[in-house]
N, C-alpha and C. Protein backbone atom coordinates (compact mmCIF):
# COMPACT_ATOMS: atom_id res chain seq x y z
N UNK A 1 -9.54 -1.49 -37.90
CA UNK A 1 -9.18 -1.74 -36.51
C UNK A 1 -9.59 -3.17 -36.16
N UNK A 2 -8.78 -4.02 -35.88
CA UNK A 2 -9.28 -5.43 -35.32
C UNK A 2 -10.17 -5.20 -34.38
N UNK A 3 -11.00 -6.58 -34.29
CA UNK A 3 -11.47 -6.30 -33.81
C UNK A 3 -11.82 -8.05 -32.60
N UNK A 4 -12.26 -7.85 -31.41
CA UNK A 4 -11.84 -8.64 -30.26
C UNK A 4 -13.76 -8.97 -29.72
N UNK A 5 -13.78 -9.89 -29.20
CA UNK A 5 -14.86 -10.28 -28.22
C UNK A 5 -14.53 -10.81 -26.65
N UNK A 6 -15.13 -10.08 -26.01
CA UNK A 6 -14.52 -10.40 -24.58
C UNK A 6 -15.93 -10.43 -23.77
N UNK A 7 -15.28 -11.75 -22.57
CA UNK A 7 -16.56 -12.12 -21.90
C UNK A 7 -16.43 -10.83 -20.64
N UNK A 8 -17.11 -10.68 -20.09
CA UNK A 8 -17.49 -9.31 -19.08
C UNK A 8 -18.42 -9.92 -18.19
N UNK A 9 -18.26 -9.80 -16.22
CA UNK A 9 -19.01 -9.92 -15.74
C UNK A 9 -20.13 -8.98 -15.74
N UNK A 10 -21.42 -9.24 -15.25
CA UNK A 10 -22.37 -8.70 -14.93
C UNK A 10 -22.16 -7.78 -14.69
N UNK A 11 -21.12 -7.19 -13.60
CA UNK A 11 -20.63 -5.89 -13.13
C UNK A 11 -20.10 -5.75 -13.64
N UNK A 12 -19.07 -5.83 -14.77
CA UNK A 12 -18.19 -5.03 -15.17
C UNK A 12 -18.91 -4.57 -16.38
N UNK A 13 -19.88 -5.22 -17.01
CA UNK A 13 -20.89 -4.30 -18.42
C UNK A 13 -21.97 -3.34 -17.83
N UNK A 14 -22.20 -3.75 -16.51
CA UNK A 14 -22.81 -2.74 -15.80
C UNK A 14 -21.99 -1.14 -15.56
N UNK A 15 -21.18 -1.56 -15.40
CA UNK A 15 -19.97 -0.40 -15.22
C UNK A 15 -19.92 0.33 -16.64
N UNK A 16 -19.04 -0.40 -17.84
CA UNK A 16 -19.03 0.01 -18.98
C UNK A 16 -20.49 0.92 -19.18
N UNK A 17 -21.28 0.38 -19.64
CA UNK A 17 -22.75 1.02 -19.70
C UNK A 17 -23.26 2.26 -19.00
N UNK A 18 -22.56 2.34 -17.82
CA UNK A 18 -22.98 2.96 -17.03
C UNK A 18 -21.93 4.13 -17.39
N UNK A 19 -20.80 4.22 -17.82
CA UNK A 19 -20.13 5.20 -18.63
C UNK A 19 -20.25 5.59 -19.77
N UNK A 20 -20.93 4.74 -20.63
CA UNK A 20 -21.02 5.26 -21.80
C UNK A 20 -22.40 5.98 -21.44
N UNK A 21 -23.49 5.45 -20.92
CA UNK A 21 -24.96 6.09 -20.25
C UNK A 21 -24.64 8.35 -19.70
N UNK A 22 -23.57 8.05 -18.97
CA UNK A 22 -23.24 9.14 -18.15
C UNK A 22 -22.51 9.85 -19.11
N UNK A 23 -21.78 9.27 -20.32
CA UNK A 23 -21.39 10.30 -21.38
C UNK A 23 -19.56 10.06 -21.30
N UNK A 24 -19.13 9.49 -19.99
CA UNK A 24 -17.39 9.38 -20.21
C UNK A 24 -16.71 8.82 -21.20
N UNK A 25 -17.53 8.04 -22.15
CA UNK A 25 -16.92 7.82 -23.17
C UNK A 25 -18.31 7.43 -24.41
N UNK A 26 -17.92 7.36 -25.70
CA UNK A 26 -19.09 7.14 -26.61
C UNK A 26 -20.20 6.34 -26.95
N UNK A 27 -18.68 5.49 -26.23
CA UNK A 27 -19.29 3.91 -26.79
C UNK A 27 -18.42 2.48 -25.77
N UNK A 28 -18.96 1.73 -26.20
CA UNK A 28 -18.14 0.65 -25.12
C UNK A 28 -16.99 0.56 -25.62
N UNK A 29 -16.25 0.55 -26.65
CA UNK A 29 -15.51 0.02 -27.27
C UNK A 29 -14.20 1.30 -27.12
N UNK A 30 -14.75 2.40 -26.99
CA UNK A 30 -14.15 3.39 -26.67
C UNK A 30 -13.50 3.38 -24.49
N UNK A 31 -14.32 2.64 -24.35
CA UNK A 31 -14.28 2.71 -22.84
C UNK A 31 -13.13 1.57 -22.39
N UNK A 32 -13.27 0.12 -23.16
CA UNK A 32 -12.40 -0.93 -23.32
C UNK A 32 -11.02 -0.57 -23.55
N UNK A 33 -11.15 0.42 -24.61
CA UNK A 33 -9.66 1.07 -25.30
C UNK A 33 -9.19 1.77 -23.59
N UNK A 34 -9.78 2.11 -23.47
CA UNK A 34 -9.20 3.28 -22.21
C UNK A 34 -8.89 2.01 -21.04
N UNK A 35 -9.22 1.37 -20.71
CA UNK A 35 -8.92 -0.04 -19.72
C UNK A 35 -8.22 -0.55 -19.94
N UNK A 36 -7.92 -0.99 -21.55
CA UNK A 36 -6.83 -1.56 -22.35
C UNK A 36 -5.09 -0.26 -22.42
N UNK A 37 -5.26 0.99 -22.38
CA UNK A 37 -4.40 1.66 -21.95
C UNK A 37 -3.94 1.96 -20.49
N UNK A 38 -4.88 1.81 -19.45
CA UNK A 38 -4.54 1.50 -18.18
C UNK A 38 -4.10 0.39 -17.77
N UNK A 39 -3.95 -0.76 -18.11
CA UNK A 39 -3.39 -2.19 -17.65
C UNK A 39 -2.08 -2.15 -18.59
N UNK A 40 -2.28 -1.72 -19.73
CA UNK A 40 -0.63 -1.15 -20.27
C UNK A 40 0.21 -0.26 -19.29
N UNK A 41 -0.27 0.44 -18.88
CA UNK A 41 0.46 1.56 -18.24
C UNK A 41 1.07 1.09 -16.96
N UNK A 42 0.30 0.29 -16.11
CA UNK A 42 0.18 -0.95 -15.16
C UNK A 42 1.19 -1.40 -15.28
N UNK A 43 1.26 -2.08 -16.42
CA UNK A 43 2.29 -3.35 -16.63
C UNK A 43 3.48 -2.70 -16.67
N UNK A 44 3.64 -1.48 -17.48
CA UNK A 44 4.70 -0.66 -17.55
C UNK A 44 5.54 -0.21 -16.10
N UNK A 45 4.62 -0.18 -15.41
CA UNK A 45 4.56 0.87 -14.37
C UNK A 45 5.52 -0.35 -12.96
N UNK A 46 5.06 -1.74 -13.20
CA UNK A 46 5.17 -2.89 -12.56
C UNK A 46 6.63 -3.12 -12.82
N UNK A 47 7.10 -3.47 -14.21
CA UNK A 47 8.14 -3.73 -15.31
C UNK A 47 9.44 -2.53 -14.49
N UNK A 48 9.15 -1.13 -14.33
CA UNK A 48 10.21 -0.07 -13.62
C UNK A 48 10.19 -0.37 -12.96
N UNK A 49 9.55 -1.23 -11.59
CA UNK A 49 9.54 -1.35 -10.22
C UNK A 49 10.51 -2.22 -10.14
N UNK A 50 10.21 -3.53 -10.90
CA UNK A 50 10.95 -4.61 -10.83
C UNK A 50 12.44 -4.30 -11.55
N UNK A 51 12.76 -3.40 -12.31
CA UNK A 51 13.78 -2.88 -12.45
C UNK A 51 14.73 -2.62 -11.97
N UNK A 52 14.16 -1.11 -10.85
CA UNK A 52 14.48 -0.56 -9.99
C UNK A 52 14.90 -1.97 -8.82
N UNK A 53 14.18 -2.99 -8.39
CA UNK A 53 14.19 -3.76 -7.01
C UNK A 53 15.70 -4.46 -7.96
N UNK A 54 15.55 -5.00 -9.01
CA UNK A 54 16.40 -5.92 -9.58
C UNK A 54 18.18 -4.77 -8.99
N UNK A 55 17.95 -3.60 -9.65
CA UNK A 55 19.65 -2.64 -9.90
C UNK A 55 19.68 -3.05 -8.30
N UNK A 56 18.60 -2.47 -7.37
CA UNK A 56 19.07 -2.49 -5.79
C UNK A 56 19.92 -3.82 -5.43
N UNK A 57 19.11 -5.18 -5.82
CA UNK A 57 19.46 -6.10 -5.02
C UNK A 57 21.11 -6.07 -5.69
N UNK A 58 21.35 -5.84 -6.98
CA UNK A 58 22.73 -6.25 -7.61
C UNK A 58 23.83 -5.01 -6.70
N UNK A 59 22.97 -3.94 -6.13
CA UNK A 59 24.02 -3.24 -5.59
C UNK A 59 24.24 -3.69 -4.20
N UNK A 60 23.64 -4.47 -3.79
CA UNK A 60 23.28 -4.77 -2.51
C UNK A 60 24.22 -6.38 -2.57
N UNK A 61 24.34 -6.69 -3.02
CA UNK A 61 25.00 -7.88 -2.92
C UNK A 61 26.43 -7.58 -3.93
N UNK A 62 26.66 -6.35 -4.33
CA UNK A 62 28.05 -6.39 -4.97
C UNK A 62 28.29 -5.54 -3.27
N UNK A 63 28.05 -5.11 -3.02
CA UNK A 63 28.63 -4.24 -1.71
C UNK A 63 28.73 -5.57 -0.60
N UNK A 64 28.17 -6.80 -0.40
CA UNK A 64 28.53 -7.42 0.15
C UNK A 64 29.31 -8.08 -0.07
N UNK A 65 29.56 -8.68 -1.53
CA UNK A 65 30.80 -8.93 -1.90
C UNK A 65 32.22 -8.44 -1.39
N UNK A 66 32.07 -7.07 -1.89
CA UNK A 66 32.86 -6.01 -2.13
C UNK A 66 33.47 -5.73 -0.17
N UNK A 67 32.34 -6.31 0.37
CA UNK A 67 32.67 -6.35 1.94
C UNK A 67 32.39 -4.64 2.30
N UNK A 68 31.42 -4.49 1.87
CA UNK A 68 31.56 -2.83 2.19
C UNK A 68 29.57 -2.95 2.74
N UNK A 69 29.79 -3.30 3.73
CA UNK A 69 28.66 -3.83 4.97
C UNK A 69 28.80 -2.98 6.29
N UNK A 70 28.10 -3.13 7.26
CA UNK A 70 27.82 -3.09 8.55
C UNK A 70 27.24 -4.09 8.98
N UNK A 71 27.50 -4.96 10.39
CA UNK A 71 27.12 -6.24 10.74
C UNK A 71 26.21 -4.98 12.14
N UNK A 72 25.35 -5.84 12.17
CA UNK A 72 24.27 -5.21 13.28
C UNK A 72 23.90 -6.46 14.11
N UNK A 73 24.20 -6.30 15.55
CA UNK A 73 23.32 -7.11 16.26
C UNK A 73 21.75 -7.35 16.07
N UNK A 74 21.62 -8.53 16.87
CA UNK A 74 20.16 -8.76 16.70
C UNK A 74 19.20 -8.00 17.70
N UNK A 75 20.08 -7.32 18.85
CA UNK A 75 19.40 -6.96 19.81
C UNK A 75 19.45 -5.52 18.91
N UNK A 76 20.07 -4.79 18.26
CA UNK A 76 19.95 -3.79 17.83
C UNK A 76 18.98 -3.04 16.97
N UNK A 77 18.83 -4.56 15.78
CA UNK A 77 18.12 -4.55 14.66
C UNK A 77 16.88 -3.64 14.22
N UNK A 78 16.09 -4.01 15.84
CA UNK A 78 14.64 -3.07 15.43
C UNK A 78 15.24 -2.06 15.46
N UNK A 79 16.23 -1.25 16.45
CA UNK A 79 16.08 0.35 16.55
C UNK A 79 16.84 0.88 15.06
N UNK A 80 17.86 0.09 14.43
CA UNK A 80 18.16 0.59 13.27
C UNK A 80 17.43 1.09 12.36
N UNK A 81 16.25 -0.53 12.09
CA UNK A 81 15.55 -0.62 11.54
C UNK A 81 14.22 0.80 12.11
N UNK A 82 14.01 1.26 12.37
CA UNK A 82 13.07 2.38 12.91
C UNK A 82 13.86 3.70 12.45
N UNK A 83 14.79 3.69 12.47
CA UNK A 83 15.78 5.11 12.08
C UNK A 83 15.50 4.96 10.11
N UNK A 84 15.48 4.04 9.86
CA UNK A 84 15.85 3.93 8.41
C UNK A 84 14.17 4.60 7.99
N UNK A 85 13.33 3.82 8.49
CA UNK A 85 11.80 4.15 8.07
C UNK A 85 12.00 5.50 8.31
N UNK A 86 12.21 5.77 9.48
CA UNK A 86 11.77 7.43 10.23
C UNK A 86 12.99 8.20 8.68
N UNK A 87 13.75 8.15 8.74
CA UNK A 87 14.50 8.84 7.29
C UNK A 87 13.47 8.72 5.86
N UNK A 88 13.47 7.30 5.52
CA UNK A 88 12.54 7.23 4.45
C UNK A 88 11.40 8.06 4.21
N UNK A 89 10.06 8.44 5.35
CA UNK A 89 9.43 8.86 5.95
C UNK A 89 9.20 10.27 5.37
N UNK A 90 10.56 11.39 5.40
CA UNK A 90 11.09 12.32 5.31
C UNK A 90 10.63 12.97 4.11
């Protein structure tokens, strides 16, 4: 297994220690692995979001293209805008 050296604040080997002390994991290195699978999962998790925002905006601007819109006043805007949340909400 390769193997890595990493600098750690004060608090954060306090932390580690303090899990391996309490028994959640064996060893530090075991505890790192598990931090090192949560910031994966993270990134993963970040990566679908931006996915997801990316398909919206392309549908969102082929429908404006496409001219398949609603134009809303400005005096209107907030109350639309309040119906959409209050649905979302749901």
């Amino acid at each position: 297994m390769p193997t890595r050296n990493v600098n750690l604040t004060a608090e954060q080997d306090a932390f580690v220690e303090k899990m391996v002390k309490t028994g959640k994991y064996q060893n530090a290195s075991e505890a790192m692995r598990d931090a090192v699978r949560g910031l994966q999962q993270r990134w993963k998790q970040d990566e679908l979001k931006l996915d997801i925002l990316r398909n919206q905006l392309k549908a969102g601007t082929d429908a404006l293209d496409g001219g398949r819109f609603t134009e809303i006043a400005d005096a209107d805007l907030d109350g639309v805008l309040d119906k959409l949340a209050a649905t979302e909400a749901r």
